[in-house]
PDB file of N, CA and C in Angstrom:
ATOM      1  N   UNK A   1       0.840  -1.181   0.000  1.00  0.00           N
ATOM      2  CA  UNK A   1       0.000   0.000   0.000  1.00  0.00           C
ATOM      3  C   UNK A   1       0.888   1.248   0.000  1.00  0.00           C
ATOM      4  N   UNK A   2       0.320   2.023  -0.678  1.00  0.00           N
ATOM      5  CA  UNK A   2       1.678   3.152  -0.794  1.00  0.00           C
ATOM      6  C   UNK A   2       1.041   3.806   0.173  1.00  0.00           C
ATOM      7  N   UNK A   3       2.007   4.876   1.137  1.00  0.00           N
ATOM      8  CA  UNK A   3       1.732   6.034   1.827  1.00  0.00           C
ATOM      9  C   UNK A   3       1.863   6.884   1.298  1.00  0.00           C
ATOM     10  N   UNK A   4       0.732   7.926   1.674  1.00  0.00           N
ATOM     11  CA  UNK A   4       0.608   9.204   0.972  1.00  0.00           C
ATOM     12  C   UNK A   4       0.261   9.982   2.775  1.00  0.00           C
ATOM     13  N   UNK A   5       1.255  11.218   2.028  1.00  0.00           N
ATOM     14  CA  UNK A   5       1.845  11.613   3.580  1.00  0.00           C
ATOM     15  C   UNK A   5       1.845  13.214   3.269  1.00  0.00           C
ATOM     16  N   UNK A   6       2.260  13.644   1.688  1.00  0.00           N
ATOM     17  CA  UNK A   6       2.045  15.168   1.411  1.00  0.00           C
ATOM     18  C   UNK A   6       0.859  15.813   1.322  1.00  0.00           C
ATOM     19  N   UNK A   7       0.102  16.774   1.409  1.00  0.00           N
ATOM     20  CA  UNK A   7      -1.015  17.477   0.908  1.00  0.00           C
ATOM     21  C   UNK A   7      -0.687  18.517   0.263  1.00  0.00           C
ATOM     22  N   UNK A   8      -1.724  18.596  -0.674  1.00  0.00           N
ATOM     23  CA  UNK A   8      -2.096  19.932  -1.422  1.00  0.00           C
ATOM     24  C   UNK A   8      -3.065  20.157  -1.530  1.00  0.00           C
ATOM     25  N   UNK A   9      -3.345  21.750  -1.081  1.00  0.00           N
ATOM     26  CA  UNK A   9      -4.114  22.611  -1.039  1.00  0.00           C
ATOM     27  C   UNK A   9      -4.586  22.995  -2.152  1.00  0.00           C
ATOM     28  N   UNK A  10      -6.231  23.004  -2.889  1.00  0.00           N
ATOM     29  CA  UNK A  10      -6.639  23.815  -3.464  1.00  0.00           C
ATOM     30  C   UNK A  10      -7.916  24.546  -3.053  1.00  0.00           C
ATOM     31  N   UNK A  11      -8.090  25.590  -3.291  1.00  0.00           N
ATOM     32  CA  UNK A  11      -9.155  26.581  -3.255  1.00  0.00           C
ATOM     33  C   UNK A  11     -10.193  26.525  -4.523  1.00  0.00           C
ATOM     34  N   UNK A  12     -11.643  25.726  -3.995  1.00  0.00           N
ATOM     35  CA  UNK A  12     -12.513  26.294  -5.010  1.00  0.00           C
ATOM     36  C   UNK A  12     -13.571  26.769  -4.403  1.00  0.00           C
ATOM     37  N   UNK A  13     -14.742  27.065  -5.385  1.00  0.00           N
ATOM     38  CA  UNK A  13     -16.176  27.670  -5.288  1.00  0.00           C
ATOM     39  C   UNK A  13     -17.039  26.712  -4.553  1.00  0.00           C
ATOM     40  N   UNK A  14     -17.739  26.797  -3.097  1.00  0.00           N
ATOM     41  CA  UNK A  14     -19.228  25.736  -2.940  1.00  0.00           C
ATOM     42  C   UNK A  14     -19.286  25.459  -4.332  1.00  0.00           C
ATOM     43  N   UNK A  15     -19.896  25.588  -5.375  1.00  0.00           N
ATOM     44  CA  UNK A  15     -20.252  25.019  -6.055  1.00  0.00           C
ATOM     45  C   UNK A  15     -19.397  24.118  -7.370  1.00  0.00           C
ATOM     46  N   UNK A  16     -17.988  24.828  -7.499  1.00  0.00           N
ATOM     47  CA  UNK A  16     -16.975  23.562  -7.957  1.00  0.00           C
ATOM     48  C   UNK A  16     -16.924  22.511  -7.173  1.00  0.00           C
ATOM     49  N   UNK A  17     -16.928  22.527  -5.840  1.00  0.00           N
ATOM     50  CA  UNK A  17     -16.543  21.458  -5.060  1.00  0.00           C
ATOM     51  C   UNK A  17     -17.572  20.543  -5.014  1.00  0.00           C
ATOM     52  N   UNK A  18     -19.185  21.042  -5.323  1.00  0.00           N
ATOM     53  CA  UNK A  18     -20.117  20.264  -5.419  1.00  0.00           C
ATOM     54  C   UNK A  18     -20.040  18.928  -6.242  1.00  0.00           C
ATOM     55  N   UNK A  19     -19.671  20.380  -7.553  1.00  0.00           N
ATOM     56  CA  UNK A  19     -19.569  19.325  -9.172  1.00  0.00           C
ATOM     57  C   UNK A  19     -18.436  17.870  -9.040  1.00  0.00           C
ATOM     58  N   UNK A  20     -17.155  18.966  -8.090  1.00  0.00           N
ATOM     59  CA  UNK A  20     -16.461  18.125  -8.181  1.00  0.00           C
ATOM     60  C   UNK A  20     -16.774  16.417  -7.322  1.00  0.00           C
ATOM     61  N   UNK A  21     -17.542  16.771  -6.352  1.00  0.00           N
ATOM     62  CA  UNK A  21     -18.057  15.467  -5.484  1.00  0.00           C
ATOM     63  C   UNK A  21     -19.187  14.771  -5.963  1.00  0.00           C
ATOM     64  N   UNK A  22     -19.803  15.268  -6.710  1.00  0.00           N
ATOM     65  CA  UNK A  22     -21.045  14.533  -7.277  1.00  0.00           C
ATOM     66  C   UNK A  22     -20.181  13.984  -8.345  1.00  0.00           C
ATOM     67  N   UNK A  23     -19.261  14.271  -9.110  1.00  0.00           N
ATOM     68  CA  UNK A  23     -18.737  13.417 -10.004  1.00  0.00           C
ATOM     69  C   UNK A  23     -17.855  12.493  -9.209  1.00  0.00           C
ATOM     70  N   UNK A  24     -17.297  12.915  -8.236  1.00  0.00           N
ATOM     71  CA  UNK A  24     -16.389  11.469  -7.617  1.00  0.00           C
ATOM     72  C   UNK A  24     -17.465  10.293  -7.555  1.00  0.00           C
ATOM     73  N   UNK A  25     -18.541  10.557  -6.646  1.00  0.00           N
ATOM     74  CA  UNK A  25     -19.436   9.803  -6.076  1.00  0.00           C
ATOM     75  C   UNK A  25     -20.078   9.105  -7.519  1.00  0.00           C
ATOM     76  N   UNK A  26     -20.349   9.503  -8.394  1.00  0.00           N
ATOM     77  CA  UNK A  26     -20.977   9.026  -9.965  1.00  0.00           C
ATOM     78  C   UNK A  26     -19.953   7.883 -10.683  1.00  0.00           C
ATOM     79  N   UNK A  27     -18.316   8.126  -9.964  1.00  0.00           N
ATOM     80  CA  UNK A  27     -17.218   7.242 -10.183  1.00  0.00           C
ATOM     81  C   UNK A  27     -17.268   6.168  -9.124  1.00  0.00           C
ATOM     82  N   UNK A  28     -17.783   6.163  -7.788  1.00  0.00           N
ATOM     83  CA  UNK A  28     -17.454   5.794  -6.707  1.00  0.00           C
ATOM     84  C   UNK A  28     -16.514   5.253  -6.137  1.00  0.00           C
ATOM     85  N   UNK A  29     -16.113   7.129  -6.270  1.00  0.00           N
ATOM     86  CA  UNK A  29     -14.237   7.214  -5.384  1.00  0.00           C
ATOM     87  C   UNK A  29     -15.237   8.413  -4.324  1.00  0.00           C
ATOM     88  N   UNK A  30     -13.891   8.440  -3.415  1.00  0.00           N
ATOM     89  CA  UNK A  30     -13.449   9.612  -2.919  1.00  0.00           C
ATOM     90  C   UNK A  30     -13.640  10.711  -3.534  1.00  0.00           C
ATOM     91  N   UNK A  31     -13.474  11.876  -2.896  1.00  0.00           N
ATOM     92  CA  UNK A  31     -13.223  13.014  -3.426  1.00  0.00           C
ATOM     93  C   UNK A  31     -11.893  13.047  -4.084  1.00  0.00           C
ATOM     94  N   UNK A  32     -10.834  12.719  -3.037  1.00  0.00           N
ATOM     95  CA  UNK A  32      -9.386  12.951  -3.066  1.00  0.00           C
ATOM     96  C   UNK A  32      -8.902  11.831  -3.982  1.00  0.00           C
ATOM     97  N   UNK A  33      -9.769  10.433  -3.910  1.00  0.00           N
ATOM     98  CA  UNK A  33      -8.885   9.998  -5.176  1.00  0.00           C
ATOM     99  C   UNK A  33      -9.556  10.029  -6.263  1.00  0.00           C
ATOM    100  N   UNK A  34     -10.528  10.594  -6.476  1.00  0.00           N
ATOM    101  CA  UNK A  34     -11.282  11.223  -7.597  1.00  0.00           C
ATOM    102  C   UNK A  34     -10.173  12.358  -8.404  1.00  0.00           C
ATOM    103  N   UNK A  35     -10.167  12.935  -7.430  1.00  0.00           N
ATOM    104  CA  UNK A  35      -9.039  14.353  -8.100  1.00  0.00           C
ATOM    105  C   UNK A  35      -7.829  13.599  -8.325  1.00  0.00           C
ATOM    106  N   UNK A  36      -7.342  12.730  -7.585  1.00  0.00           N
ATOM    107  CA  UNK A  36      -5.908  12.125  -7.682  1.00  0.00           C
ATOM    108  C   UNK A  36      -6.110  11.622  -9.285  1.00  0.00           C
ATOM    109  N   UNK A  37      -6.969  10.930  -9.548  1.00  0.00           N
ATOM    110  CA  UNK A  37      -6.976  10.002 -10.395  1.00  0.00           C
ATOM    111  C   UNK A  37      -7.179  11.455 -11.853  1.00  0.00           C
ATOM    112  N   UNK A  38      -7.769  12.286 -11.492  1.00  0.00           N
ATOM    113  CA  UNK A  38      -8.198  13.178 -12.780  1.00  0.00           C
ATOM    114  C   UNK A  38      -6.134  13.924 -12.624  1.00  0.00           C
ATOM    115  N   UNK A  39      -6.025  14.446 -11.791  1.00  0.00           N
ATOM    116  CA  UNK A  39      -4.690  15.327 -12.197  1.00  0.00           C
ATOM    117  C   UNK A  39      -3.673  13.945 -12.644  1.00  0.00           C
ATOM    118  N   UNK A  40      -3.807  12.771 -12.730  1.00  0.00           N
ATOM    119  CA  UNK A  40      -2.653  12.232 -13.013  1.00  0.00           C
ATOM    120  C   UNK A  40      -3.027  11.490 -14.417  1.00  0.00           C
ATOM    121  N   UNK A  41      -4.220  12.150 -15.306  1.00  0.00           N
ATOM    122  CA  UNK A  41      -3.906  11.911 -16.466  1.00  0.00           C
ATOM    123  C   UNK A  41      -5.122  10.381 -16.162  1.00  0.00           C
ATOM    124  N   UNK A  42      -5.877  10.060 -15.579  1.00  0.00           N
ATOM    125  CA  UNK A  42      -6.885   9.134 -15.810  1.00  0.00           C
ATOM    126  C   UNK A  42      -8.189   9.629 -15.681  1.00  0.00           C
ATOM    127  N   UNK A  43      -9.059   9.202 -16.584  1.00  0.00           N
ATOM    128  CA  UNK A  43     -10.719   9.258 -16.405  1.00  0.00           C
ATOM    129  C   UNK A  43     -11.686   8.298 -16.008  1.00  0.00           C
ATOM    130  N   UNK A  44     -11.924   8.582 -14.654  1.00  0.00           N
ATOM    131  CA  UNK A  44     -12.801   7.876 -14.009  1.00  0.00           C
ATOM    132  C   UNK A  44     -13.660   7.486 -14.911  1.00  0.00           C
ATOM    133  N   UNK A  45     -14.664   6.367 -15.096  1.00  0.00           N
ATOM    134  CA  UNK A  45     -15.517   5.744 -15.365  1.00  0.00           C
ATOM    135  C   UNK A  45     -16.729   6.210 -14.672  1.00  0.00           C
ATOM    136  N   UNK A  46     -17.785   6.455 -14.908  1.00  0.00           N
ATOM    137  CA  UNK A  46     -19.040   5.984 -13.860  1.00  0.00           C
ATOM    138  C   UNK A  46     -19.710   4.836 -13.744  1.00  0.00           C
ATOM    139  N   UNK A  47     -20.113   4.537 -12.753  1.00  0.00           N
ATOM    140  CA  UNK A  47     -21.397   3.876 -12.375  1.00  0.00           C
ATOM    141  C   UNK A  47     -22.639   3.735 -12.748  1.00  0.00           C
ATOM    142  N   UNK A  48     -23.028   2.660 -13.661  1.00  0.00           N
ATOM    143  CA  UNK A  48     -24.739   2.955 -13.489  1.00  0.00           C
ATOM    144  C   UNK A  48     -25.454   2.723 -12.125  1.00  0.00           C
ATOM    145  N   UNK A  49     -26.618   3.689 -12.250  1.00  0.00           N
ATOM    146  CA  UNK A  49     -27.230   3.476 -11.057  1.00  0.00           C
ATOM    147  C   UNK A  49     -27.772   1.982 -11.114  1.00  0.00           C
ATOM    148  N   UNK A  50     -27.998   1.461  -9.395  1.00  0.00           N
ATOM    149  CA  UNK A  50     -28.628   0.366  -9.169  1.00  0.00           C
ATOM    150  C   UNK A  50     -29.712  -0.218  -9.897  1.00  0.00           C
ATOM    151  N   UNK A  51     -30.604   0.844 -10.134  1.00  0.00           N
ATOM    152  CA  UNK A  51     -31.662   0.808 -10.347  1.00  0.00           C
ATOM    153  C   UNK A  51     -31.686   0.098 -11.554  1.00  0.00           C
ATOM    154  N   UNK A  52     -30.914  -0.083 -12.419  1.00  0.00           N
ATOM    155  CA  UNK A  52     -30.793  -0.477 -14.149  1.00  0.00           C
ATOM    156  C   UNK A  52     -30.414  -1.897 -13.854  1.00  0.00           C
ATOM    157  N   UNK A  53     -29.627  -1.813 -12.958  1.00  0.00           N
ATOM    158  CA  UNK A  53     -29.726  -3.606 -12.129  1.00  0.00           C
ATOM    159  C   UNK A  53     -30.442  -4.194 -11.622  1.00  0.00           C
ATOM    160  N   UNK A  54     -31.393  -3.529 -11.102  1.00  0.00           N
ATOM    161  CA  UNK A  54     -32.349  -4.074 -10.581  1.00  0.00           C
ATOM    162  C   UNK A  54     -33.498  -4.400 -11.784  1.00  0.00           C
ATOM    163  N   UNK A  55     -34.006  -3.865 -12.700  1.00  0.00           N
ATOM    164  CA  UNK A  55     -34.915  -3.867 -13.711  1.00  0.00           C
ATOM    165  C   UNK A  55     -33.974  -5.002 -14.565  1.00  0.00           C
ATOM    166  N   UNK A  56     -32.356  -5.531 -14.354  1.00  0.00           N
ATOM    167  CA  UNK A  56     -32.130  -6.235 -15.190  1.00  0.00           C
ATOM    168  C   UNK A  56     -32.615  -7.697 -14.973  1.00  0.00           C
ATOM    169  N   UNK A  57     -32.491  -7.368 -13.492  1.00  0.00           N
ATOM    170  CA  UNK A  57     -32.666  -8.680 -12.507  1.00  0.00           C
ATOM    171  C   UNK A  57     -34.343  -9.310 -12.883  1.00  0.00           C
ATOM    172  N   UNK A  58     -34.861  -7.594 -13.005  1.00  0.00           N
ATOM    173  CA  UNK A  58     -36.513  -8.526 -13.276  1.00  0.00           C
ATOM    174  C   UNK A  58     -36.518  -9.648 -14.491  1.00  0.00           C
ATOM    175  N   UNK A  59     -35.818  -8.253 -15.349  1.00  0.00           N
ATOM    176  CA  UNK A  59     -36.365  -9.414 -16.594  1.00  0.00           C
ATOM    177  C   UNK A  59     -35.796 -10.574 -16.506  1.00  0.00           C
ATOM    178  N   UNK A  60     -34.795 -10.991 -15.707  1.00  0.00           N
ATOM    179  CA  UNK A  60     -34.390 -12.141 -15.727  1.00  0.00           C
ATOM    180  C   UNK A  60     -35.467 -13.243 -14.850  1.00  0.00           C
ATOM    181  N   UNK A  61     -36.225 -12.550 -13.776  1.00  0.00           N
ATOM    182  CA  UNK A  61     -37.174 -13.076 -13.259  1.00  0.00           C
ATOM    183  C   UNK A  61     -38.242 -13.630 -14.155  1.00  0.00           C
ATOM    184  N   UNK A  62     -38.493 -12.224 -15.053  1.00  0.00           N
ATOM    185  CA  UNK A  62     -39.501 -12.717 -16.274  1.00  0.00           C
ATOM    186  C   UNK A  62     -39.195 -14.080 -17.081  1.00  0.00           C
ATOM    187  N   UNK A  63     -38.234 -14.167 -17.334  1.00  0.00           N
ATOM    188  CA  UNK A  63     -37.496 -15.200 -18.530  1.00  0.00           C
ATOM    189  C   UNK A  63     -37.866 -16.496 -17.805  1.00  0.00           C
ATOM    190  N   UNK A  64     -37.514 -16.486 -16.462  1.00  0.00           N
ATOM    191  CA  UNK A  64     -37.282 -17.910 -15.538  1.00  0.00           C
ATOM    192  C   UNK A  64     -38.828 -18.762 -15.876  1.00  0.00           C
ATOM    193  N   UNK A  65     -40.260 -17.592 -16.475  1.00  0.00           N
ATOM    194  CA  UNK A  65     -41.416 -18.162 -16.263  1.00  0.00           C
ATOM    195  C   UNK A  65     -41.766 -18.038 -17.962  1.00  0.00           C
ATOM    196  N   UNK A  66     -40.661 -18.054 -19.204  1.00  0.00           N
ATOM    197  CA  UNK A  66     -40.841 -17.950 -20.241  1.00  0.00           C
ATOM    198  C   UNK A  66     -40.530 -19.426 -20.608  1.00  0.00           C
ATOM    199  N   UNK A  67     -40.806 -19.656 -21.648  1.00  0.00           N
ATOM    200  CA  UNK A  67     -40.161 -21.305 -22.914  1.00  0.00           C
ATOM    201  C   UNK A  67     -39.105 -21.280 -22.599  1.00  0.00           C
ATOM    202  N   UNK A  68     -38.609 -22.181 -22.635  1.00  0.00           N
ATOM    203  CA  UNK A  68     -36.857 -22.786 -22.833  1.00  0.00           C
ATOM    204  C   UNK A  68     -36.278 -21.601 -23.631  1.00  0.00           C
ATOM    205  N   UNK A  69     -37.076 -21.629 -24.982  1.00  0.00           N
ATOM    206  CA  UNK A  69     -36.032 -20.730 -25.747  1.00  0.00           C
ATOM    207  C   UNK A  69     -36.310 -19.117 -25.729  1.00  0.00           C
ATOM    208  N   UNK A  70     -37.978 -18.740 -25.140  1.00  0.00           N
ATOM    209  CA  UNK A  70     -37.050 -17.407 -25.281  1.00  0.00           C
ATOM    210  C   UNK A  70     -36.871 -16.821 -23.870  1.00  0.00           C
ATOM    211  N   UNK A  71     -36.630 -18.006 -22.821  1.00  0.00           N
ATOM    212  CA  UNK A  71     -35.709 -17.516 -21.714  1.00  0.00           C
ATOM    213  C   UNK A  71     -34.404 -17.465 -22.171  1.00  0.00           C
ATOM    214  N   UNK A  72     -33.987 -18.537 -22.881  1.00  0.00           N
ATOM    215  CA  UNK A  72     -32.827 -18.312 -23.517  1.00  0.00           C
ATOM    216  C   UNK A  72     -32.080 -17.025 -24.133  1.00  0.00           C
ATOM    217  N   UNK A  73     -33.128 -16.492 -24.976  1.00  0.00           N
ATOM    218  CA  UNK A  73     -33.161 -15.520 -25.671  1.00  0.00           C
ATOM    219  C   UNK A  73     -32.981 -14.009 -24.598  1.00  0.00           C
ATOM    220  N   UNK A  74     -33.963 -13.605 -24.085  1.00  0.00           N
ATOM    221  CA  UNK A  74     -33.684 -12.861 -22.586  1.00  0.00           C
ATOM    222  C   UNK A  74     -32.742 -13.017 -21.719  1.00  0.00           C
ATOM    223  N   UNK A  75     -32.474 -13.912 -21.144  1.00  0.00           N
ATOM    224  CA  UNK A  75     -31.437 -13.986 -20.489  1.00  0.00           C
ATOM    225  C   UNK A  75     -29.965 -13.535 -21.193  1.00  0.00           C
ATOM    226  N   UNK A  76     -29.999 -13.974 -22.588  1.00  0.00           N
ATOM    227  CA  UNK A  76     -28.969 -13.628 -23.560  1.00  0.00           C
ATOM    228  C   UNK A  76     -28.679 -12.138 -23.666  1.00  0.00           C
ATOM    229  N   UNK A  77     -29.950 -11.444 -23.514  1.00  0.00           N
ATOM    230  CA  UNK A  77     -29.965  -9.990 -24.395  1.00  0.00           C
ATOM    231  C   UNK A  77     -29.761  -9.455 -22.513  1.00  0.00           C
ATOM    232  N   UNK A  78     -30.165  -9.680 -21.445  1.00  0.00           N
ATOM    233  CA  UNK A  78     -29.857  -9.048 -20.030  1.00  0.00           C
ATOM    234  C   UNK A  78     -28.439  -9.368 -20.031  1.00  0.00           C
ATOM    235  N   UNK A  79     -28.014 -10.412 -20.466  1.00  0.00           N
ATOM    236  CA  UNK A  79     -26.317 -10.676 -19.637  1.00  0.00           C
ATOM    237  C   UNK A  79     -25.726  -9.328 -20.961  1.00  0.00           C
ATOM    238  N   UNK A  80     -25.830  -9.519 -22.217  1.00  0.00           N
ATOM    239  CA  UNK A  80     -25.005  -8.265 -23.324  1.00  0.00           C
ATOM    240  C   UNK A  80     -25.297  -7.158 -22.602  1.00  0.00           C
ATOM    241  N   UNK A  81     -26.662  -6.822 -22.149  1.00  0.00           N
ATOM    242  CA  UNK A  81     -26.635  -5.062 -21.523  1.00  0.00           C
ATOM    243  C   UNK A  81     -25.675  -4.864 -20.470  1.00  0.00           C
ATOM    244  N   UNK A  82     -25.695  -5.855 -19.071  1.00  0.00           N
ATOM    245  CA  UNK A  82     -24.865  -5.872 -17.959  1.00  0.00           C
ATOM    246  C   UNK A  82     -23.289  -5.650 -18.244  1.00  0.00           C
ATOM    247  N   UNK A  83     -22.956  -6.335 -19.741  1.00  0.00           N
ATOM    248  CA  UNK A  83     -22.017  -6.458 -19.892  1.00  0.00           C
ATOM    249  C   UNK A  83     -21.331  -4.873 -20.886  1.00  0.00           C
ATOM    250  N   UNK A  84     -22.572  -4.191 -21.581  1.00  0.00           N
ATOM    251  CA  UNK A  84     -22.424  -2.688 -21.981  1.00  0.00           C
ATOM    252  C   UNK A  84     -22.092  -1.538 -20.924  1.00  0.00           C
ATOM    253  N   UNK A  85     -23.285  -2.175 -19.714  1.00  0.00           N
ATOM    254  CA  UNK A  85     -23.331  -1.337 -18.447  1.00  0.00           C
ATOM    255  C   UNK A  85     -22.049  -1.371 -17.468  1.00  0.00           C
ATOM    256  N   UNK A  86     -21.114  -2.775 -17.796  1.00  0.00           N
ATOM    257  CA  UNK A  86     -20.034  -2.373 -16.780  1.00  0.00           C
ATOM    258  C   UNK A  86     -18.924  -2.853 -17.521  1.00  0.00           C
ATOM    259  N   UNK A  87     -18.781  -2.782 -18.829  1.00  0.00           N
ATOM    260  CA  UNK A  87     -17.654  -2.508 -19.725  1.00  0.00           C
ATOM    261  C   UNK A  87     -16.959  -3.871 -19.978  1.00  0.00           C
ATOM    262  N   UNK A  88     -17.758  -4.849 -19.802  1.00  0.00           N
ATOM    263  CA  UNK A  88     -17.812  -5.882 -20.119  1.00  0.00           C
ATOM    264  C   UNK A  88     -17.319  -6.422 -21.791  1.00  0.00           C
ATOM    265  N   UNK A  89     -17.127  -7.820 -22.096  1.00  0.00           N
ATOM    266  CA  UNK A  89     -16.633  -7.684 -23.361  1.00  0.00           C
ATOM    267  C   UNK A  89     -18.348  -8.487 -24.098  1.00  0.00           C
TER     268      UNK A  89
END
């Protein structure tokens, strides 16, 4: 684990600091390694919300009470989105 032991100070606006934390939290980092990660030349990713997981989960509920094949079929097309939604191949 590396130690990090220096600080730096920056000064912004209530409302930069907002933007800036609602985008950490949309990455789900930190603030500080939110910024760490932006000044050293990387771009956070976001998160989809839960909620798109959860509606994935239904339809998979749905499928479980469909035919063989087009649970097949559903289940097929929920696992490709999950896999759009978290950068999946």
């Amino acid at each position: 684990m590396r130690k990090r032991s220096v600080g730096i100070n920056v000064r912004v606006s209530v409302t930069e600091k907002r933007k800036m934390t609602l985008m950490a939290k949309r990455c789900g980092l930190s603030l500080s390694e939110y910024l760490r990660q932006r000044a050293l030349g990387y771009e956070p990713g976001g998160h989809p919300p839960k909620e798109i997981f959860d509606v994935l989960d239904k339809l998979d509920a749905i499928a479980e009470r469909c035919s063989a094949r087009d649970k097949t079929d559903i289940i097929a097309q929920t696992d490709r989105m999950r896999d759009l939604l978290i950068g999946g191949n």
